[in-house]
N, C-alpha and C. Protein backbone atom coordinates (compact mmCIF):
# COMPACT_ATOMS: atom_id res chain seq x y z
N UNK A 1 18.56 -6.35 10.91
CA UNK A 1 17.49 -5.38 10.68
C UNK A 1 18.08 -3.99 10.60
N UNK A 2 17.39 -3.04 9.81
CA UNK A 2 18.12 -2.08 9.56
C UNK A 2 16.95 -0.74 10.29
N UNK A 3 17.65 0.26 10.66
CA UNK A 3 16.22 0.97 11.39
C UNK A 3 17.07 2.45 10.88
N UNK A 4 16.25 3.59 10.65
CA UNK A 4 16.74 4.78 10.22
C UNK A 4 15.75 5.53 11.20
N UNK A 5 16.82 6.96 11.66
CA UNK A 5 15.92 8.16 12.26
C UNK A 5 15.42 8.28 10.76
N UNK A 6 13.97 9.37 11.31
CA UNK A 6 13.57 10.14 9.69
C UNK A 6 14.45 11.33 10.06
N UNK A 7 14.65 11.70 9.02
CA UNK A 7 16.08 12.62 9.12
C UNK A 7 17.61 12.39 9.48
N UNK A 8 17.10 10.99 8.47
CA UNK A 8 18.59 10.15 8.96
C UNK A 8 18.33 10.38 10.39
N UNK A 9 22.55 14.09 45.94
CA UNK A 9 22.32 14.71 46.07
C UNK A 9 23.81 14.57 45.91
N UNK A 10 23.95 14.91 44.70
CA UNK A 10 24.92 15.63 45.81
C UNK A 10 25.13 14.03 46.05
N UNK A 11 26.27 13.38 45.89
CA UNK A 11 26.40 11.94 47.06
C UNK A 11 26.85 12.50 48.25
N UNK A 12 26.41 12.34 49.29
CA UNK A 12 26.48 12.70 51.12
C UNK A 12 25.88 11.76 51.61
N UNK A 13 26.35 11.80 53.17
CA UNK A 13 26.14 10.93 53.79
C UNK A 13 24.32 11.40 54.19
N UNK A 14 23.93 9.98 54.44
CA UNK A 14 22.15 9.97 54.47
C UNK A 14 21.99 10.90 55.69
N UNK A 15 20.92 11.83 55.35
CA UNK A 15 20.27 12.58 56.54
C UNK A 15 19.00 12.00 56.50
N UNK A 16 18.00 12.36 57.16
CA UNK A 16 16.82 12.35 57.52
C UNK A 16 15.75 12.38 55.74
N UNK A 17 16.35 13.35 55.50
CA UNK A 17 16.10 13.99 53.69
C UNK A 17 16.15 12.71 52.83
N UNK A 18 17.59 12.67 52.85
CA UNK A 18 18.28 11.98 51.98
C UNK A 18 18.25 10.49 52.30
N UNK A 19 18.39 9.65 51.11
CA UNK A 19 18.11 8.19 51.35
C UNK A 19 19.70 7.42 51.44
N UNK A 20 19.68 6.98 52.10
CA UNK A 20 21.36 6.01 52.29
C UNK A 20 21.99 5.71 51.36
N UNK A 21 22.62 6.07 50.26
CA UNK A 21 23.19 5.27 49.28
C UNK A 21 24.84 5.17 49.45
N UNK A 22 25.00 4.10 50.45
CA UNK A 22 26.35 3.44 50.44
C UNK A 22 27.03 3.54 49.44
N UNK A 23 28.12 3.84 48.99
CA UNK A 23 28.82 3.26 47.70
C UNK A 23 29.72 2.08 47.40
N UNK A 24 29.18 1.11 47.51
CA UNK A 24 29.96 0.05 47.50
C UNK A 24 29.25 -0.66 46.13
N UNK A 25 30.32 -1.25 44.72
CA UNK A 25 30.03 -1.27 43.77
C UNK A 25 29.67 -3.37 43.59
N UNK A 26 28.97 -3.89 43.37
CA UNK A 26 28.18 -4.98 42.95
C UNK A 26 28.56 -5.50 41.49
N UNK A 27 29.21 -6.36 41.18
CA UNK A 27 29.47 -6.59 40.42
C UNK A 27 28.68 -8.39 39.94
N UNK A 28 27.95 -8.64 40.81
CA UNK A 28 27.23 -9.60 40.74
C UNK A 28 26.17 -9.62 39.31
N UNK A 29 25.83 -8.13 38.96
CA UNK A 29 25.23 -8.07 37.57
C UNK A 29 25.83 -8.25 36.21
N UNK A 30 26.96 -8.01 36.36
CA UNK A 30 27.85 -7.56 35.14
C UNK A 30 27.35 -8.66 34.15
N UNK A 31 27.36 -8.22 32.73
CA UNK A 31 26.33 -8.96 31.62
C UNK A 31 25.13 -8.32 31.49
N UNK A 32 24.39 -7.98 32.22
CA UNK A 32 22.77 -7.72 32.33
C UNK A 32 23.09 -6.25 31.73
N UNK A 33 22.29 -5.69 30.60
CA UNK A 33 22.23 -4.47 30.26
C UNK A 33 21.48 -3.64 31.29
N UNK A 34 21.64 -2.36 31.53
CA UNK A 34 20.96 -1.04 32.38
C UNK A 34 19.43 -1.53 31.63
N UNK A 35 19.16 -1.46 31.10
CA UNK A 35 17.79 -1.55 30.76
C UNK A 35 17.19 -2.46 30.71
N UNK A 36 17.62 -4.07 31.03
CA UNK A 36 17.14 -5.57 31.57
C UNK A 36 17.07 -4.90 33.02
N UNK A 37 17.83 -4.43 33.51
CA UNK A 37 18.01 -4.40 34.96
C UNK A 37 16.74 -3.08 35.30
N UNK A 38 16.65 -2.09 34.45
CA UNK A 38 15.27 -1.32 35.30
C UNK A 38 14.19 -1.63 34.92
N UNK A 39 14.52 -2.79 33.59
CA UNK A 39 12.86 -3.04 33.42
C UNK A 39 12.61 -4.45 34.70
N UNK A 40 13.58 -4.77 35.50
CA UNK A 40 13.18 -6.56 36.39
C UNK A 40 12.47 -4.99 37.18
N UNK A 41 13.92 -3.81 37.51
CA UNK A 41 13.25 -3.29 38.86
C UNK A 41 11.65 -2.50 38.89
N UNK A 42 11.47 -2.10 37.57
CA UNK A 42 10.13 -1.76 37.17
C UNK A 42 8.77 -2.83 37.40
N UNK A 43 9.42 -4.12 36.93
CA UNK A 43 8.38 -4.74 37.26
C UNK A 43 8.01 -5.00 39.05
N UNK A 44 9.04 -5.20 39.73
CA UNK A 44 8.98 -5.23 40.98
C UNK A 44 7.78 -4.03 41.48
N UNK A 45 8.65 -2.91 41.15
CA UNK A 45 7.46 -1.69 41.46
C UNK A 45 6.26 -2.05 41.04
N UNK A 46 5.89 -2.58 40.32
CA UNK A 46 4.13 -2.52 39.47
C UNK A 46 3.71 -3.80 40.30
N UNK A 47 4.34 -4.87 40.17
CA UNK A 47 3.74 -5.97 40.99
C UNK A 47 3.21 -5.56 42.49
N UNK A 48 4.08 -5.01 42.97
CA UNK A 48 4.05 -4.52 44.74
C UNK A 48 3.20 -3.44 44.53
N UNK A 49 2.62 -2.45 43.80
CA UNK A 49 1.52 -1.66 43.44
C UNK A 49 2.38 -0.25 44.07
N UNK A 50 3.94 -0.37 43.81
CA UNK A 50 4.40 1.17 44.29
C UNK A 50 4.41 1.95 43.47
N UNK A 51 4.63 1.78 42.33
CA UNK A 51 4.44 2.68 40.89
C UNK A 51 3.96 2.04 39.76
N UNK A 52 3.84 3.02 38.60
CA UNK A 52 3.48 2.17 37.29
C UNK A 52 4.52 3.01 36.19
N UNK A 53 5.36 2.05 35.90
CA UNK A 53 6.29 2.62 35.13
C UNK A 53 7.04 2.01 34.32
N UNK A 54 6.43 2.44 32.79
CA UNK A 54 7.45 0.96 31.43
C UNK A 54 8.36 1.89 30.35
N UNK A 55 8.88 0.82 29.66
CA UNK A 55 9.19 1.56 28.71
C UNK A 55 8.47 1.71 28.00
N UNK A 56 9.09 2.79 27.33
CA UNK A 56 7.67 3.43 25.85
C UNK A 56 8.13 2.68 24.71
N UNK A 57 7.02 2.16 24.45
CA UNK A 57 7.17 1.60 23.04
C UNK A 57 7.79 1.89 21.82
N UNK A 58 8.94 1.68 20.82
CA UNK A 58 9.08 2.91 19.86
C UNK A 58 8.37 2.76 18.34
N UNK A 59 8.00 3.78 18.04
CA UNK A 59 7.20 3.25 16.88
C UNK A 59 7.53 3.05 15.65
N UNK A 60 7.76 1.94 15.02
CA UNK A 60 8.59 1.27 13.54
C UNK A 60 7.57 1.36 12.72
N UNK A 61 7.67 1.58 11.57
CA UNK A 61 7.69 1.30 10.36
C UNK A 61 8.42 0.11 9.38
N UNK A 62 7.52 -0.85 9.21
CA UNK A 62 8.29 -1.96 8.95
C UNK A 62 7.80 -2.24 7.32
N UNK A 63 9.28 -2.46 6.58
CA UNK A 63 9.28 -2.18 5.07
C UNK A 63 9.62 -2.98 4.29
N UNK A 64 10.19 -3.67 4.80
CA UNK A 64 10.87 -5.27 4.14
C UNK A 64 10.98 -6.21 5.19
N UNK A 65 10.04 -6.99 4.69
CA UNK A 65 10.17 -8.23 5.79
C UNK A 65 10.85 -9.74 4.47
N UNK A 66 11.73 -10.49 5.23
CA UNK A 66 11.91 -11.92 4.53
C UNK A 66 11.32 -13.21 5.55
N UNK A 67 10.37 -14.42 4.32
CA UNK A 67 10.29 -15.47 4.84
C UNK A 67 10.81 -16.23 4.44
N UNK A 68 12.01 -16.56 5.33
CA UNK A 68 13.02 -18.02 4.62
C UNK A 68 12.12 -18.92 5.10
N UNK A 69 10.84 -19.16 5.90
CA UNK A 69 9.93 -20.31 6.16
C UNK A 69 8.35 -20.00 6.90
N UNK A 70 7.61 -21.00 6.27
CA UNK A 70 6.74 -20.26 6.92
C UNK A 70 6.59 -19.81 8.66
N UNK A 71 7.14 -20.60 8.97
CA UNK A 71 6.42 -20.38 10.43
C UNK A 71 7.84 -19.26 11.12
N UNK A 72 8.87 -18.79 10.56
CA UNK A 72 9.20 -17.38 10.39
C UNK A 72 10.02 -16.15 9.96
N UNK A 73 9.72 -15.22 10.74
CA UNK A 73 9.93 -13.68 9.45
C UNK A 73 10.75 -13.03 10.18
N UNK A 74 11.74 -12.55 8.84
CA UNK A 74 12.78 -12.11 9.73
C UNK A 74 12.66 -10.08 8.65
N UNK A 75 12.79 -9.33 10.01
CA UNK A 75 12.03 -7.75 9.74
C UNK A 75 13.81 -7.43 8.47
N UNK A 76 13.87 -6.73 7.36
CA UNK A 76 15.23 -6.72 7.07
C UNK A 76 15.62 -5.10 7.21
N UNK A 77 14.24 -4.69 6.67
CA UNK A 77 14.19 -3.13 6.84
C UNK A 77 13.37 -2.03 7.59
N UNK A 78 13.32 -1.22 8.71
CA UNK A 78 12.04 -0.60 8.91
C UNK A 78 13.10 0.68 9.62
N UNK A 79 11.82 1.63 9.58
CA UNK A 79 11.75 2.97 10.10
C UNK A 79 11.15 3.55 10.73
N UNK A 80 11.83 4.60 11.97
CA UNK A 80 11.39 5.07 13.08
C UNK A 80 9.91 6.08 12.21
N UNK A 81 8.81 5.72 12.30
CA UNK A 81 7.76 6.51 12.19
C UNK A 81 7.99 7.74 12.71
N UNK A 82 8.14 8.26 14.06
CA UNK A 82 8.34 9.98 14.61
C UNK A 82 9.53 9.77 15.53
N UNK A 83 10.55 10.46 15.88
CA UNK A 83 11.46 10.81 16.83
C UNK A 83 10.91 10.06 17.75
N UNK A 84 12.13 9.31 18.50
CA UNK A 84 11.15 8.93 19.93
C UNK A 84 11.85 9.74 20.85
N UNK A 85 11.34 9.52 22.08
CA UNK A 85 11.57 10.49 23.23
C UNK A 85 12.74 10.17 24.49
N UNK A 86 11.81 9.93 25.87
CA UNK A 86 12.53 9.40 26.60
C UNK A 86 11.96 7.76 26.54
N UNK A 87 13.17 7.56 27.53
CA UNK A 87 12.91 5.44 27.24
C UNK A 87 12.27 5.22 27.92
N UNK A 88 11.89 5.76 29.49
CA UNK A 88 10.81 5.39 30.28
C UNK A 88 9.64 6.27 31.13
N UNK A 89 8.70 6.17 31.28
CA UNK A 89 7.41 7.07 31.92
C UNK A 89 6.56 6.05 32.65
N UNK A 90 6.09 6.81 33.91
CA UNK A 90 5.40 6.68 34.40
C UNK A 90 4.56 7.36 35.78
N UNK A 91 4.05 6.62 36.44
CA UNK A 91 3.46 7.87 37.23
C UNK A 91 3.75 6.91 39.37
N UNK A 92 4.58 7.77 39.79
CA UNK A 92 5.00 7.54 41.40
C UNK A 92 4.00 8.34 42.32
N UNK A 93 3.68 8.11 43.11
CA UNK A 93 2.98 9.12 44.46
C UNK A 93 2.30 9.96 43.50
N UNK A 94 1.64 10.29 42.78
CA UNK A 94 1.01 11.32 41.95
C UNK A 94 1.91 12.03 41.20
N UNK A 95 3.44 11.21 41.10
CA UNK A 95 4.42 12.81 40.30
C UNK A 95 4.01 11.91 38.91
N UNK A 96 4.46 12.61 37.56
CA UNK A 96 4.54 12.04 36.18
C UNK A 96 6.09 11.67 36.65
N UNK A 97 6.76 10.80 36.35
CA UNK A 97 8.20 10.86 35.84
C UNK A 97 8.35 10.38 34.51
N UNK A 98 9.68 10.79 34.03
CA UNK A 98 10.11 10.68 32.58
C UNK A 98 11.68 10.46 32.43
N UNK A 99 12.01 9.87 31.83
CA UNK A 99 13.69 9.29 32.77
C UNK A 99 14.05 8.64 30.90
N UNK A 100 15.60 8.67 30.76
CA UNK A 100 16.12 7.96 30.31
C UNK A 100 17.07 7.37 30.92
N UNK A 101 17.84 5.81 30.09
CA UNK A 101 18.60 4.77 30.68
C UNK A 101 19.73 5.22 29.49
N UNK A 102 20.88 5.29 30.31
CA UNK A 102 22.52 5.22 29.37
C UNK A 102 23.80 4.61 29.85
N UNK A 103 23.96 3.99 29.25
CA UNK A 103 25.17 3.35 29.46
C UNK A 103 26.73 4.18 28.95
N UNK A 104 27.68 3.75 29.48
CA UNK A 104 28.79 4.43 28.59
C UNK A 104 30.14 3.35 29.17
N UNK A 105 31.13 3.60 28.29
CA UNK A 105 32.25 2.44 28.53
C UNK A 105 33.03 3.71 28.85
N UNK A 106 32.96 4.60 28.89
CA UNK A 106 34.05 5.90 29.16
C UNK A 106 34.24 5.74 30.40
N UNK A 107 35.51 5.94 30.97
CA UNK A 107 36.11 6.06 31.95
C UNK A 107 35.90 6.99 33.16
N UNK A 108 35.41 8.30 32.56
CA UNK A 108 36.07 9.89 33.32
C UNK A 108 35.01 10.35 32.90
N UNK A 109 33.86 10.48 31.67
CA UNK A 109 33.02 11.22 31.73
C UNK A 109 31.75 10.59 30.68
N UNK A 110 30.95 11.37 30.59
CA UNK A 110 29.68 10.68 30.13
C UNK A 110 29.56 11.46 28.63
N UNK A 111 29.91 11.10 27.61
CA UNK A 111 29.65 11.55 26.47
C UNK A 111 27.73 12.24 25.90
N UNK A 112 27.74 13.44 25.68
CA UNK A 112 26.83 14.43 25.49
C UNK A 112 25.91 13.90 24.35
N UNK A 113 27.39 13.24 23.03
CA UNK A 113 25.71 12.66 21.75
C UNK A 113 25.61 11.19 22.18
N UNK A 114 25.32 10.73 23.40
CA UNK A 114 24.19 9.70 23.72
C UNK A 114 22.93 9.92 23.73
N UNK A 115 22.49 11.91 23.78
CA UNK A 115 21.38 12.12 23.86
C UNK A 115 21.04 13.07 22.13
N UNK A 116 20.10 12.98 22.02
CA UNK A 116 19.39 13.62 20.91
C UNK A 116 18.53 14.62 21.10
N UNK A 117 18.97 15.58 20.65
CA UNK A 117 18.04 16.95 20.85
C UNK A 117 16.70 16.88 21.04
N UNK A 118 15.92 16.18 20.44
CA UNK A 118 14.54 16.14 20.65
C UNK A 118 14.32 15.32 22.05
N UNK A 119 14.70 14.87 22.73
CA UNK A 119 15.00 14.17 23.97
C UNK A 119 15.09 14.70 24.77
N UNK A 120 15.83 15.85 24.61
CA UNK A 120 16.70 17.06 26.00
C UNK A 120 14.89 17.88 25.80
N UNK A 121 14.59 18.29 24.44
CA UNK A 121 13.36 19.25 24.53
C UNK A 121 12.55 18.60 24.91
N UNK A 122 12.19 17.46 24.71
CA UNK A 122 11.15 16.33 25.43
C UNK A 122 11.04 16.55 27.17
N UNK A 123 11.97 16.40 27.45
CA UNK A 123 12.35 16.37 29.25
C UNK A 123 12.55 17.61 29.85
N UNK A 124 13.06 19.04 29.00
CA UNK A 124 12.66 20.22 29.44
C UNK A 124 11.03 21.04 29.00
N UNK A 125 10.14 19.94 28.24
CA UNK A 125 8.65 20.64 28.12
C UNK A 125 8.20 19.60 29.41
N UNK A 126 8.31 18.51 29.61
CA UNK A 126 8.09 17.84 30.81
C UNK A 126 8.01 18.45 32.12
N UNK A 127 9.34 18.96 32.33
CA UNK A 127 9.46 20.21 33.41
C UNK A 127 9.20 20.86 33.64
N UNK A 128 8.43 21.45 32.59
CA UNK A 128 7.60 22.82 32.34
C UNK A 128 6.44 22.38 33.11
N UNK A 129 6.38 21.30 33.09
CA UNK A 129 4.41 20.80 33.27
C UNK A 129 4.57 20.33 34.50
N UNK A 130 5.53 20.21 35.49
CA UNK A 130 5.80 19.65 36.68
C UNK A 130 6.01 18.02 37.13
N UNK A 131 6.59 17.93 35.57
CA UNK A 131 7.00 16.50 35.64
C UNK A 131 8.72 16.11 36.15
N UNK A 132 8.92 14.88 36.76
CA UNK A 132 9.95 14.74 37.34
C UNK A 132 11.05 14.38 36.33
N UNK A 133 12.31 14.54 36.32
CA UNK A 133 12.93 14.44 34.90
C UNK A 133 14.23 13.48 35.18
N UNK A 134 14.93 12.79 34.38
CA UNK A 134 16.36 12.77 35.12
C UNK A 134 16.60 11.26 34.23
N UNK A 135 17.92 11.26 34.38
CA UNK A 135 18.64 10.02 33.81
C UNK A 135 19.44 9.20 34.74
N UNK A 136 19.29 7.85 34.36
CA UNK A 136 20.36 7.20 34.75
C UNK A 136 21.17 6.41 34.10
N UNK A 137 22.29 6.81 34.68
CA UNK A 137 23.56 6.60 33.95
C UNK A 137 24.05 5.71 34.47
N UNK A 138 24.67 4.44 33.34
CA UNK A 138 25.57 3.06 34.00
C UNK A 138 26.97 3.77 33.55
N UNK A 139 28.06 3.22 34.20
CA UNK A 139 29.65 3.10 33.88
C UNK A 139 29.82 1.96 33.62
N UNK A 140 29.80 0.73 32.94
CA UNK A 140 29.83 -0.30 32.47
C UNK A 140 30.83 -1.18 33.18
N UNK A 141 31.97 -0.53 32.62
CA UNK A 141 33.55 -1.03 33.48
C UNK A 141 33.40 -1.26 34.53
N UNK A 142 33.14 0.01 35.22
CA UNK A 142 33.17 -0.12 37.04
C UNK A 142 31.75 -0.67 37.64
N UNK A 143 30.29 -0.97 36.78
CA UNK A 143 29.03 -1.32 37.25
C UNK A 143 28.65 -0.04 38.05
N UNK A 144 29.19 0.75 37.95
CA UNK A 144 28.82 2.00 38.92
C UNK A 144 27.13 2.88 37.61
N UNK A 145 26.19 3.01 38.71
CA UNK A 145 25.14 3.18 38.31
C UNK A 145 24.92 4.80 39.35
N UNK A 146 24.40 5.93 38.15
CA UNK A 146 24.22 7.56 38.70
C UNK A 146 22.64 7.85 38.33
N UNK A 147 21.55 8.06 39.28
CA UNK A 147 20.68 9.11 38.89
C UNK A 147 21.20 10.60 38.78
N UNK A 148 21.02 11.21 37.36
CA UNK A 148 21.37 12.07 37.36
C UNK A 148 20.03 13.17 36.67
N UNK A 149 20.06 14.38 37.71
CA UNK A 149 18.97 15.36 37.93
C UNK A 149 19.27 15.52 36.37
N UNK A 150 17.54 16.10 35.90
CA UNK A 150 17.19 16.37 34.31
C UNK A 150 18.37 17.33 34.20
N UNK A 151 18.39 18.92 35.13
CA UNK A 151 18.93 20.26 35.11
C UNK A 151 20.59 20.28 34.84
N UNK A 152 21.24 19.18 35.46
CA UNK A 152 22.69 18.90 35.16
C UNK A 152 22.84 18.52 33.79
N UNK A 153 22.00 17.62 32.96
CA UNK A 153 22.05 17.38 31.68
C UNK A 153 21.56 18.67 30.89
N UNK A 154 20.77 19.18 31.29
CA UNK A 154 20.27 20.98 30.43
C UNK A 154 21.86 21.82 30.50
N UNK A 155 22.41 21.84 31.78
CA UNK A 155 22.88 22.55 32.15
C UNK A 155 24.40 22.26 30.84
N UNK A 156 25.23 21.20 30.85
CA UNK A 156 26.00 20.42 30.14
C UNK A 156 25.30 20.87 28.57
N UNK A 157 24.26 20.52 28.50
CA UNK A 157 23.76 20.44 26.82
C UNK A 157 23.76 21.80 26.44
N UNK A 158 23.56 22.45 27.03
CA UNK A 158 23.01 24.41 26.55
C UNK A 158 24.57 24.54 26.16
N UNK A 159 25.52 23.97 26.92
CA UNK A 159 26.70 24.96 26.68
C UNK A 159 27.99 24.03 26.04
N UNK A 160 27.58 22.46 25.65
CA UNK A 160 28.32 21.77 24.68
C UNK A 160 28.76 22.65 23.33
N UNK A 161 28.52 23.41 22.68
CA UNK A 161 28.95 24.10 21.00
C UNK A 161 30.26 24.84 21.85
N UNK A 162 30.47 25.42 23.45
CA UNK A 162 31.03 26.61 23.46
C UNK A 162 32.60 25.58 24.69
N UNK A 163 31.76 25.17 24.99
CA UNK A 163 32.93 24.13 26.13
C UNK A 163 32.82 22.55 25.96
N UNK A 164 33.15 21.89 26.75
CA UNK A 164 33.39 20.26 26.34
C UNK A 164 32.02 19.55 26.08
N UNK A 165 31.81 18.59 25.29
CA UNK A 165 30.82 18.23 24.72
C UNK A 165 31.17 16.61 25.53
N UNK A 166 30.91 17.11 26.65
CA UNK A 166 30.21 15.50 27.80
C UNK A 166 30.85 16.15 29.02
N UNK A 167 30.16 15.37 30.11
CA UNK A 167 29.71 15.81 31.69
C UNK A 167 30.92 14.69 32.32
N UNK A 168 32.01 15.62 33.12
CA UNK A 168 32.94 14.69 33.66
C UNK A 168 32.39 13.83 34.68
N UNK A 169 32.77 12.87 34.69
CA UNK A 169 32.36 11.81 36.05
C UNK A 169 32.19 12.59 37.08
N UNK A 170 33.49 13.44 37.35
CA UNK A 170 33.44 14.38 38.69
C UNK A 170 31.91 14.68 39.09
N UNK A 171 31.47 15.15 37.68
CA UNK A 171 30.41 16.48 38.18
C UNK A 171 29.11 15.08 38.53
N UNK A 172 29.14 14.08 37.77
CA UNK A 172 28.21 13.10 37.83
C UNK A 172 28.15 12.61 39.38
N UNK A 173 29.27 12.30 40.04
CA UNK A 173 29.43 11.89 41.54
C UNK A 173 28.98 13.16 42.42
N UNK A 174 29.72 14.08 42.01
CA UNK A 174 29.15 15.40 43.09
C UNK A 174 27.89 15.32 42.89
N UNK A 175 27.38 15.75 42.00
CA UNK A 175 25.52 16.40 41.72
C UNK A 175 24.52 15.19 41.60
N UNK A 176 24.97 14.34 40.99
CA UNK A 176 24.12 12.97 40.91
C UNK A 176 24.20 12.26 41.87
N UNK A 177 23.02 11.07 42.17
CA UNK A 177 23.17 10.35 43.07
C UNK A 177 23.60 8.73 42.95
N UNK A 178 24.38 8.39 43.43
CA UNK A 178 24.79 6.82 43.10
C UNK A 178 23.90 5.86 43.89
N UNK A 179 23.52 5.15 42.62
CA UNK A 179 22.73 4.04 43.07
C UNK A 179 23.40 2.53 43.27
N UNK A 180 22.88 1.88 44.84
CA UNK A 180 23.66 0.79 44.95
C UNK A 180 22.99 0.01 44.43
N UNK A 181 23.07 -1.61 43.92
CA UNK A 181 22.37 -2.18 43.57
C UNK A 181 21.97 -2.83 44.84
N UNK A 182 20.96 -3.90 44.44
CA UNK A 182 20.28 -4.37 45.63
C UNK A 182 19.98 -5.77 45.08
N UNK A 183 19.18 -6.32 46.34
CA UNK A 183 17.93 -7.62 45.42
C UNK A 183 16.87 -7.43 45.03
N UNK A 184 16.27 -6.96 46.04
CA UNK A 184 15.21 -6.74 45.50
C UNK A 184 14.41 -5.32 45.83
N UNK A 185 14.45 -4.02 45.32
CA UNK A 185 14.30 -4.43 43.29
C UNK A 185 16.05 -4.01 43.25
N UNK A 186 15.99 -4.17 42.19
CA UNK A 186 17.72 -4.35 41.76
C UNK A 186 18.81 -3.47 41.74
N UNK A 187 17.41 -2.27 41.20
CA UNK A 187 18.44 -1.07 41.10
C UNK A 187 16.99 0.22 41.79
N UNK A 188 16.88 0.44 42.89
CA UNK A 188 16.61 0.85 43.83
C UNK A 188 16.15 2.24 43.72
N UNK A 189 15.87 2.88 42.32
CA UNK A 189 16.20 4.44 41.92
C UNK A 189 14.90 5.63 43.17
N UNK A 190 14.18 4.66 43.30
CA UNK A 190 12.36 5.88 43.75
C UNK A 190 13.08 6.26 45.04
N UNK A 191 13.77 5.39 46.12
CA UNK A 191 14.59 6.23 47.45
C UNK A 191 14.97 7.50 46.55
N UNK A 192 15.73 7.58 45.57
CA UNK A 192 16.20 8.86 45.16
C UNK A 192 15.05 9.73 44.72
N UNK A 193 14.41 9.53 43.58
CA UNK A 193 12.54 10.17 43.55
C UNK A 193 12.47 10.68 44.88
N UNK A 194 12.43 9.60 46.11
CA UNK A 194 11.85 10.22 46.82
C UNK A 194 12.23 11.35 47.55
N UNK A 195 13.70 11.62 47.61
CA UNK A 195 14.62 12.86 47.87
C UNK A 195 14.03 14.32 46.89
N UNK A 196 14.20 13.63 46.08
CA UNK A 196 13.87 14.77 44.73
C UNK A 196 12.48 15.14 44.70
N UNK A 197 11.17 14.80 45.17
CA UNK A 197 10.46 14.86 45.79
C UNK A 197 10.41 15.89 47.12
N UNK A 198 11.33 15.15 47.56
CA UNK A 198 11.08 16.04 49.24
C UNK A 198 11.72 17.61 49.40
N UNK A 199 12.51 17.54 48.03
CA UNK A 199 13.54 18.75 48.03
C UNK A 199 12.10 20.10 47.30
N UNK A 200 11.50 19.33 46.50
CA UNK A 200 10.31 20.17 46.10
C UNK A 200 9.68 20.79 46.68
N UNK A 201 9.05 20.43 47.91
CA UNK A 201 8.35 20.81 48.65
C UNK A 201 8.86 21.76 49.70
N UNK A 202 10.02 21.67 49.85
CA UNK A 202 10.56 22.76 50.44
C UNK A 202 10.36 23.99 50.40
């Protein structure tokens, strides 16, 4: 199938604040994409009635379809109808959140065009409105999984044309928070919400 854009904390040790995130890396997932894995932990949340939070649908335009039989069709050509945004929304304790999922095979740092401009403006008009923002980032190699605050990705993106165009691991471990995996739910992210949360109210 062929798909076209149009237009072509800090890791520290747990305080009272802060939620425990051990760093000890799980390799029991490896195979499962970042985004099988927050949509099991998403569903967990919605079943248990702690949040409601999916991915957003993206919207195709579908232009050539083939039937090698009837009973089925295989899509050959379609197109993104409007820019899409972030990959997931929903709504925790009364906050909006708005989050994307990224993976990267890079070693040392997180490459900058994983994201698309209309994405970064998506998640800084979000912010504007007092919505919660932020990404999480897989390391593939190591299974090492980062919530990382919306403002570190603004911060990186504003000034990619003039200095390095991607966010070293370094800065991802210092400022972001590492998520351990778990069982259940899998990948554990709202303890962190709930930091980011509590830091608000301050």
């Amino acid at each position: 199938m062929v798909i076209n854009y149009p237009n072509g904390e800090k890791f520290q040790k747990a305080t009272s604040a802060q939620p425990s995130l051990t760093k000890k890396v799980n390799y029991g997932n490896r195979g499962m994409s970042l985004e099988q894995e927050i949509n099991k932990t998403n569903q967990y949340y919605r079943e248990r009635g702690i949040a409601v939070i999916h991915k957003k649908p993206i919207p195709i335009q579908i232009v050539n379809v083939d039937y090698p039989k009837r009973s089925a069709a295989v899509i050959k050509e379609a197109y993104f109808r409007q820019a899409s945004t972030t990959d997931y929304n929903g709504v925790y304790k009364s906050h909006y959140l708005d989050f994307e999922a990224k993976e990267t095979k890079n070693k040392t740092s997180f490459p900058l065009n994983n994201f698309h401009e209309h994405q970064i403006d998506h998640m800084k008009a979000c912010q504007q409105q007092g919505g919660i923002c932020f990404t999480i980032i897989k390391f593939s190699l190591t299974q090492e999984i980062y919530l990382v605050p919306a403002e570190i990705i603004f911060e990186y993106w504003d000034r990619r044309f003039k200095e390095r165009k991607s966010i070293p691991k370094s800065i991802i471990q210092e400022a972001g928070y590492f998520i351990n995996y778990k069982i259940q739910p899998l990948i554990p992210y709202l303890n962190i919400v709930d930091h980011l949360i509590s830091q608000r109210q301050k």
